[in-house]
Protein backbone atom coordinates (compact mmCIF):
# COMPACT_ATOMS: atom_id res chain seq x y z
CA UNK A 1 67.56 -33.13 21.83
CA UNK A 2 68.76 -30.67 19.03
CA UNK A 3 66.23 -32.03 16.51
CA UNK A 4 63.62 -32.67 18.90
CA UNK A 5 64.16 -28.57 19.48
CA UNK A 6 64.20 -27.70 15.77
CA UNK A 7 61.09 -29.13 15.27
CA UNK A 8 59.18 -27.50 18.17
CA UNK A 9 61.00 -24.22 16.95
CA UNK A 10 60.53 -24.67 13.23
CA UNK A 11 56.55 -23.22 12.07
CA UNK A 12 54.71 -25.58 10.11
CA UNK A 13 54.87 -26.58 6.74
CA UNK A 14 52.76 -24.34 4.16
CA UNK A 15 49.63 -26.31 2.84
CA UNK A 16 47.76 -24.66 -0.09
CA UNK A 17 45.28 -27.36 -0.09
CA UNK A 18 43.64 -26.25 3.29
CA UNK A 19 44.10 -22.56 2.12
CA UNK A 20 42.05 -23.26 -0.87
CA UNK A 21 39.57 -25.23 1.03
CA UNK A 22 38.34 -22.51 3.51
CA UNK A 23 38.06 -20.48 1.16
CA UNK A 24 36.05 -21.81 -0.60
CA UNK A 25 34.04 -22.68 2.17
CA UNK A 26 33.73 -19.06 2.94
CA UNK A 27 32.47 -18.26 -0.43
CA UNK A 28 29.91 -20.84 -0.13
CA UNK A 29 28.91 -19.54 2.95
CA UNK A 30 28.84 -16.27 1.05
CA UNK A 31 26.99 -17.27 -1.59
CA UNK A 32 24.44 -18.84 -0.23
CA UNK A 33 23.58 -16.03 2.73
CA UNK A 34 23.06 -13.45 -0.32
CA UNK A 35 20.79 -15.84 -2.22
CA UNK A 36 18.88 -16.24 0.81
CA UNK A 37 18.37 -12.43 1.31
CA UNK A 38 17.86 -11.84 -2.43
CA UNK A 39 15.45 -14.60 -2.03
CA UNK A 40 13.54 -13.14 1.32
CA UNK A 41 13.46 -9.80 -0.89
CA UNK A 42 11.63 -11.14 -3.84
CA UNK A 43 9.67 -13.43 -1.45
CA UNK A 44 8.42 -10.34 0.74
CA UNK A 45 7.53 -8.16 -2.45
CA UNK A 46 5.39 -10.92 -3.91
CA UNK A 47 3.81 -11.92 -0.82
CA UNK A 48 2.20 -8.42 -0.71
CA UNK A 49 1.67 -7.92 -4.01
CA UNK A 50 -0.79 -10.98 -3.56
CA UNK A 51 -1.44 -10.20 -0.42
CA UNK A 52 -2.96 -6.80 -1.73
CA UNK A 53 -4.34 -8.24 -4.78
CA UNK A 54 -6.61 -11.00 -2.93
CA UNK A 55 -8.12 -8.64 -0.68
CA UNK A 56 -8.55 -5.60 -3.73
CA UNK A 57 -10.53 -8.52 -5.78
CA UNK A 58 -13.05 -8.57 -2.78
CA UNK A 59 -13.57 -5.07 -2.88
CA UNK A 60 -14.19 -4.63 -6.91
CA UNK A 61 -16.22 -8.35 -6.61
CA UNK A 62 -18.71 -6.48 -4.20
CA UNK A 63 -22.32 -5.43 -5.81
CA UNK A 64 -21.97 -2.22 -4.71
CA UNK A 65 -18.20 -1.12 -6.53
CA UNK A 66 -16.85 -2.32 -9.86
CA UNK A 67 -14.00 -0.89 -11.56
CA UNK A 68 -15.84 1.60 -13.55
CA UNK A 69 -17.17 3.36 -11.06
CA UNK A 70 -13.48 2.94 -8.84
CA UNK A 71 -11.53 4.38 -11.99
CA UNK A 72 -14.21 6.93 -13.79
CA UNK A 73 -15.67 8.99 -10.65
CA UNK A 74 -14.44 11.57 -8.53
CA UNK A 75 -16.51 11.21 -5.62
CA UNK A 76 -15.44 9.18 -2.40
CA UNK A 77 -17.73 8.41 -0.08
CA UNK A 78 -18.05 4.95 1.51
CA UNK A 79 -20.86 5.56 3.76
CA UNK A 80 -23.10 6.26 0.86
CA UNK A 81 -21.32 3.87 -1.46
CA UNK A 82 -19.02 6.15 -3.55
CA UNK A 83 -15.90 4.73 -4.30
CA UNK A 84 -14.17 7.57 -6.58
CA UNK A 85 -10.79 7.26 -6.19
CA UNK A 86 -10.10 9.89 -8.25
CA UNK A 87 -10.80 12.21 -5.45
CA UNK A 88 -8.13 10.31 -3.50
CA UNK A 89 -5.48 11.06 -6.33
CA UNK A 90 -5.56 14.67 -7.14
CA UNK A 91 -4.73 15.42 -3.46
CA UNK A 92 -1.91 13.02 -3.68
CA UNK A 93 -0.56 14.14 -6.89
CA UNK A 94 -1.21 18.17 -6.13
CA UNK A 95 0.69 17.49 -2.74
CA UNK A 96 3.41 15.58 -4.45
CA UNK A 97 3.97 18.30 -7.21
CA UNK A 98 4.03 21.20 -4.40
CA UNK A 99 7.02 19.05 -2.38
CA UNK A 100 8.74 18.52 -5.74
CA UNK A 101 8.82 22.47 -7.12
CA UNK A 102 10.32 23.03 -3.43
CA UNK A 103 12.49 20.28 -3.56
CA UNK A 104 14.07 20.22 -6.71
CA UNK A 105 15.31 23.75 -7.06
CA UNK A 106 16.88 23.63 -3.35
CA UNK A 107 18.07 19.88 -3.36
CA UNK A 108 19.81 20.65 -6.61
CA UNK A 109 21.19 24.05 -5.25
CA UNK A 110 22.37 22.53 -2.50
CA UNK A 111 23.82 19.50 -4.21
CA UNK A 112 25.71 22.02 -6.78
CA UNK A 113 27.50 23.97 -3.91
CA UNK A 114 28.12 20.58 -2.33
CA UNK A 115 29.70 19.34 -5.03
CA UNK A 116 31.38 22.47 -7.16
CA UNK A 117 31.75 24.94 -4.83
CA UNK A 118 32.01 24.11 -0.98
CA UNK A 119 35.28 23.40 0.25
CA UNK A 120 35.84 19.95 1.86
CA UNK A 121 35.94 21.79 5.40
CA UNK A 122 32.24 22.95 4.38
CA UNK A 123 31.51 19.96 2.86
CA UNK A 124 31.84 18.00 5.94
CA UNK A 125 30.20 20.18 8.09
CA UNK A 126 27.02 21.36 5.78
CA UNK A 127 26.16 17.66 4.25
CA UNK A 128 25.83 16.30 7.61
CA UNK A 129 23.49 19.20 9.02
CA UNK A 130 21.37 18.83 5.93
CA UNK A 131 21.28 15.27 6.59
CA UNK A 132 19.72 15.87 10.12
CA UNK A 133 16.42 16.92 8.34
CA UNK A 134 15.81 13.06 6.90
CA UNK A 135 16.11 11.75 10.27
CA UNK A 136 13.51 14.13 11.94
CA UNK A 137 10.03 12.19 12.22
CA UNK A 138 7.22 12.74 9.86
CA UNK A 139 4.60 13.36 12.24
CA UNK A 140 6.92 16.11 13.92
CA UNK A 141 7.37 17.39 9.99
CA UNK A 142 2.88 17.44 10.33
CA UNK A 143 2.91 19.12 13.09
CA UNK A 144 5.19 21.66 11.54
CA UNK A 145 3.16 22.47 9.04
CA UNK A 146 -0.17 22.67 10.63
CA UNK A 147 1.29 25.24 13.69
CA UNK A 148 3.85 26.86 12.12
CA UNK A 149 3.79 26.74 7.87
CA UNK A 150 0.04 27.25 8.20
CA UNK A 151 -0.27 30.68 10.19
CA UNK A 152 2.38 32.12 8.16
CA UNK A 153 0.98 31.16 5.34
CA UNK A 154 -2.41 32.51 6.56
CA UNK A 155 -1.30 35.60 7.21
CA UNK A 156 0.29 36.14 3.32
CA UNK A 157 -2.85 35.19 1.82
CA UNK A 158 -5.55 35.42 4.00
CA UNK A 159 -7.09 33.89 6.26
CA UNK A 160 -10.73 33.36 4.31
CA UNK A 161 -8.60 32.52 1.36
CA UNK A 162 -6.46 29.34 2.86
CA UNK A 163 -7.58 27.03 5.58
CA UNK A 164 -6.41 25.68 8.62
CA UNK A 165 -6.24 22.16 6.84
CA UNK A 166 -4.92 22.62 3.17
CA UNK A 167 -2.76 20.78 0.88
CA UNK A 168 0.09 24.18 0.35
CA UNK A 169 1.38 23.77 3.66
CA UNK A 170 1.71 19.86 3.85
CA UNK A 171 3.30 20.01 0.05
CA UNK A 172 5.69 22.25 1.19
CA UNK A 173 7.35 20.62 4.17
CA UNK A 174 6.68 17.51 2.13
CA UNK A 175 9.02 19.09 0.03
CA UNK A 176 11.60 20.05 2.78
CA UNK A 177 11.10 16.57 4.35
CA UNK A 178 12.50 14.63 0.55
CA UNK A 179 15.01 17.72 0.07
CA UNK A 180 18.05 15.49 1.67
CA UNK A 181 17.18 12.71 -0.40
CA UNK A 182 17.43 14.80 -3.69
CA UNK A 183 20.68 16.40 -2.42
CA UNK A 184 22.21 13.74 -1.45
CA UNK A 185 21.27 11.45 -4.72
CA UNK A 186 22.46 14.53 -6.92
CA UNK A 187 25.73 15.48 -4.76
CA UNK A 188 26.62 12.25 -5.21
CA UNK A 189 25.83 11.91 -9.23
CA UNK A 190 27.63 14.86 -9.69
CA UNK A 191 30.86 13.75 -7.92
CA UNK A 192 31.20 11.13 -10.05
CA UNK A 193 31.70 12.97 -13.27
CA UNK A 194 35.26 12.58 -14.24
CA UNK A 195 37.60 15.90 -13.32
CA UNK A 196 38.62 15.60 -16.79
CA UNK A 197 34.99 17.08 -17.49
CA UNK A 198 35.71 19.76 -15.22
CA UNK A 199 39.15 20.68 -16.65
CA UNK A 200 37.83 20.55 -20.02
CA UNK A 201 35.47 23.22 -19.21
CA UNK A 202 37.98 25.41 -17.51
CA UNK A 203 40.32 25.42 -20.59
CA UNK A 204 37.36 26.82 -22.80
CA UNK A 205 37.14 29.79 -20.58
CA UNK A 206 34.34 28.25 -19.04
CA UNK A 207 33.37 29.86 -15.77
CA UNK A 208 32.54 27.83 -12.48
CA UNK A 209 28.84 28.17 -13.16
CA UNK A 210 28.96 27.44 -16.88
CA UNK A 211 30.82 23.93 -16.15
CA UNK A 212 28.46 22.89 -13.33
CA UNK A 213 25.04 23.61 -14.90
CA UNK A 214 26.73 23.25 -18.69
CA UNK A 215 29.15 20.37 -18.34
CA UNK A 216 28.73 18.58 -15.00
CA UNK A 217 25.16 18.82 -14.22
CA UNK A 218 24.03 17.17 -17.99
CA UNK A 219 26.54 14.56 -17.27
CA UNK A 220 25.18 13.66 -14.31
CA UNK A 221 21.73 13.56 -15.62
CA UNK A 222 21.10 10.03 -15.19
CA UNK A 223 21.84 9.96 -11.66
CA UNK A 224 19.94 13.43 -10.78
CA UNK A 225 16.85 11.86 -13.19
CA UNK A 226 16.46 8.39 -10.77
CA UNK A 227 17.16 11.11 -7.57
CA UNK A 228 14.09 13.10 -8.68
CA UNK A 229 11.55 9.93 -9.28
CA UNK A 230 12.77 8.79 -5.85
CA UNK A 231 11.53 11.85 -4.41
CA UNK A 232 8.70 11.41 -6.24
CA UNK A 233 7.98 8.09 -5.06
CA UNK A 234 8.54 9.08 -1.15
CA UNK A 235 6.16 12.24 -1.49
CA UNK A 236 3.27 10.07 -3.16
CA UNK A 237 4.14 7.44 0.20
CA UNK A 238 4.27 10.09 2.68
CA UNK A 239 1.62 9.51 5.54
CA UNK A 240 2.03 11.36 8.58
CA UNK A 241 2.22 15.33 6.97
CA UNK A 242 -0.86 14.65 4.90
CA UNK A 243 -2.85 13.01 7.67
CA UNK A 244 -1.75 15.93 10.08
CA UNK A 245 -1.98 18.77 7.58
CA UNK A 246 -3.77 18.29 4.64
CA UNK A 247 -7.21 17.40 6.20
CA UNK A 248 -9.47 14.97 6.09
CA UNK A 249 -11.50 15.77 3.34
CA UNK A 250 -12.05 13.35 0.22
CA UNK A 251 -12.42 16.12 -2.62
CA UNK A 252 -11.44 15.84 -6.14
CA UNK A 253 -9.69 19.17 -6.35
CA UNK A 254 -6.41 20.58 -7.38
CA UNK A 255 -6.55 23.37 -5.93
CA UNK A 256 -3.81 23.63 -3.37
CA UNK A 257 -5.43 26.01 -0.91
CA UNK A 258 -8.69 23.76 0.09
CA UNK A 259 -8.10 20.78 2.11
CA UNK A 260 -8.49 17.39 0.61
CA UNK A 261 -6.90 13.63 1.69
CA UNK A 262 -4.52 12.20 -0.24
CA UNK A 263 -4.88 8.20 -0.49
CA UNK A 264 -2.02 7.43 2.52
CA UNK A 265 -4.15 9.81 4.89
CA UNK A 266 -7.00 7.79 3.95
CA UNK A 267 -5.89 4.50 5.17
CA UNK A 268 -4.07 6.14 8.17
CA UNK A 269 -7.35 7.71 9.35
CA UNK A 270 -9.35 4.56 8.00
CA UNK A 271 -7.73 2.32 9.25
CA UNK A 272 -7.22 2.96 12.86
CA UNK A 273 -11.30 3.14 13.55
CA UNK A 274 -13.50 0.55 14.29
CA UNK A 275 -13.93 -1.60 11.15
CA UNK A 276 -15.28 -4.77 10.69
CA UNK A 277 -13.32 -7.56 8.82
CA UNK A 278 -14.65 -8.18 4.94
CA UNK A 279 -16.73 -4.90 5.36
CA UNK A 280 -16.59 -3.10 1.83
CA UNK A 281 -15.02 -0.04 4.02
CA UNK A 282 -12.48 -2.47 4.97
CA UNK A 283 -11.61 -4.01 1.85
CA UNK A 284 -11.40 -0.44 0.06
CA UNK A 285 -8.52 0.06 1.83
CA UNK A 286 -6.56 -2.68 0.27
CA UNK A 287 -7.74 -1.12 -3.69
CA UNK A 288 -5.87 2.02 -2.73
CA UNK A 289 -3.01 0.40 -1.23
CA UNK A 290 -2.60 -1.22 -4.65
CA UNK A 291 -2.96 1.46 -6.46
CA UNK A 292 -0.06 2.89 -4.36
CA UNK A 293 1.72 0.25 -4.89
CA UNK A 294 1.48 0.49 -8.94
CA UNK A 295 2.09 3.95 -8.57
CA UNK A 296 5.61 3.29 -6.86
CA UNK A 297 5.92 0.34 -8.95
CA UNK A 298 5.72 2.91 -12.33
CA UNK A 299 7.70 5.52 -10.99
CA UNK A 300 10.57 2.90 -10.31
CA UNK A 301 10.14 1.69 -13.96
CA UNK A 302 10.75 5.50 -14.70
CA UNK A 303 13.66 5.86 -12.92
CA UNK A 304 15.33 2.56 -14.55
CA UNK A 305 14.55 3.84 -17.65
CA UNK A 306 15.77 7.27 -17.64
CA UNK A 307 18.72 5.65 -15.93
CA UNK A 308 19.42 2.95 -18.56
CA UNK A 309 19.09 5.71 -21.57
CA UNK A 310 20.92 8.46 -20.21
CA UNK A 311 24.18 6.73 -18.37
CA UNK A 312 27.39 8.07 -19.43
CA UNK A 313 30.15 5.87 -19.13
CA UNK A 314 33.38 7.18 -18.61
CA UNK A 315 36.91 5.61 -19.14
């Protein structure tokens, strides 16, 4: 009775073996779920790279278009057979450049004070709030623009000077819209530079200032350099604040007051009419959506290079 007691009592025996087993097992299972994904990842990308590529070879194989005329002209016009898309990319770069000279001076502001200055109180509370703007929807962010950046805008320069439609406004919430990105990506570049950095400073006789835009901020460089070509990439992909704002205009300009479309307004607008499959209209849609996607495709090249050549390692 005694042993039969000890052994109900008594846990059982330790077995490594079994230990070693499931884990294993676990890893496996690890291993082969984040294969998969990387997989599905590099599976996706490809598909519409050739997804975008098949349809783009219909469009420059038509009689009408060839890449000459796609690359070398600034005139877009597909009901009389101009395919410029030249006039496509100035408002998309001039747009893009507006968000960025509002974005990168107040991101990086903002991502200083985050980092050097505000306490951890502020921190918490003034991150989050900024935060708030990246979930707000684009077409909200259009809307914004066209009734309330516009008039005021208007009213500074005139109203026979600057449209209703025009490509100042929509750069400049553009530019609002990406400024959490760029904050964020910097604040959190900059936090990483060791303290020793920061101390270092401070024992020159450095002020606060000095060490953040001296010592910090070129330390961080590599991580504020791939925040920036992010932001570039997202204002060259934006759709909605164009489309609303900008106007619907296909004009090879650079000027910022005159409404133009930028190449994501075009396939918005384009694309939710009436078009027939294998039209020329319709396959012109796919062209720019490749050249979009080379665009991003560069800028992320960018961004890994800047990265790769200016990372400080620290022990």
């Amino acid at each position: 009775m005694e042993e039969t007691q000890k052994q109900f009592l008594s846990p059982p025996a330790f077995q490594p073996g079994n230990l070693k087993r499931k884990m294993r097992l676990g890893e496996g299972i690890i291993e082969i779920s984040l294969f998969l994904v990387g997989f599905l990842t590099i599976f996706i990308t490809i598909s519409i790279v050739i997804v975008l590529g098949d349809q783009a070879l219909l469009f420059f194989n038509d009689p009408q278009v060839g890449f000459r005329e796609f690359f070398l002209t600034t005139q877009w016009q597909p009901a009389i057979g101009q395919f410029g898309i030249w006039a496509l990319i100035s408002a998309t770069l001039t747009t893009s450049a507006i968000a960025m000279l509002v974005a990168l001076p107040l991101g990086m502001s903002a991502a200083i004070y985050l980092s050097e200055y505000a306490s951890p109180r502020a921190r918490s509370v003034l991150k989050p709030i900024l935060e708030i703007l990246a979930g707000i929807p684009t077409v909200v962010y259009g809307f914004f623009a066209l009734l309330f950046v516009t008039p005021i805008l208007r009213s500074l320069i005139g109203e026979n000077n600057l449209g209703v439609y025009n490509m100042l406004s929509a750069g400049i919430v553009m530019g609002i819209m990406i400024l959490p990105l760029i904050s964020s990506m910097s604040e959190d570049a900059l936090s990483t530079v060791p303290n020793s950095l920061r101390e270092a400073a401070y024992a020159m006789g450095a002020t606060r200032f000095e060490a953040s835009t001296q010592v910090i901020l070129p330390a961080a460089l590599s991580g504020i350099g791939a925040a920036v070509i992010v932001g570039i990439s997202r204002a060259v992909g934006e759709t909605m604040i164009v489309a609303v704002a900008s106007g619907a205009t296909s004009k090879f300009t650079f000027n910022p007051l005159e409404a133009a479309e930028t190449m994501t307004a075009h396939i918005a607008r384009i694309s939710g009419g009436d078009l027939s499959y294998n039209t020329i209209d319709y396959n012109s849609l796919f062209a720019i959506a490749l050249m979009l996607f080379l665009v991003t495709l560069v800028l992320n090249l960018v961004s890994q290079w800047i990265v790769s050549k200016f990372r400080e390692q620290y022990e």
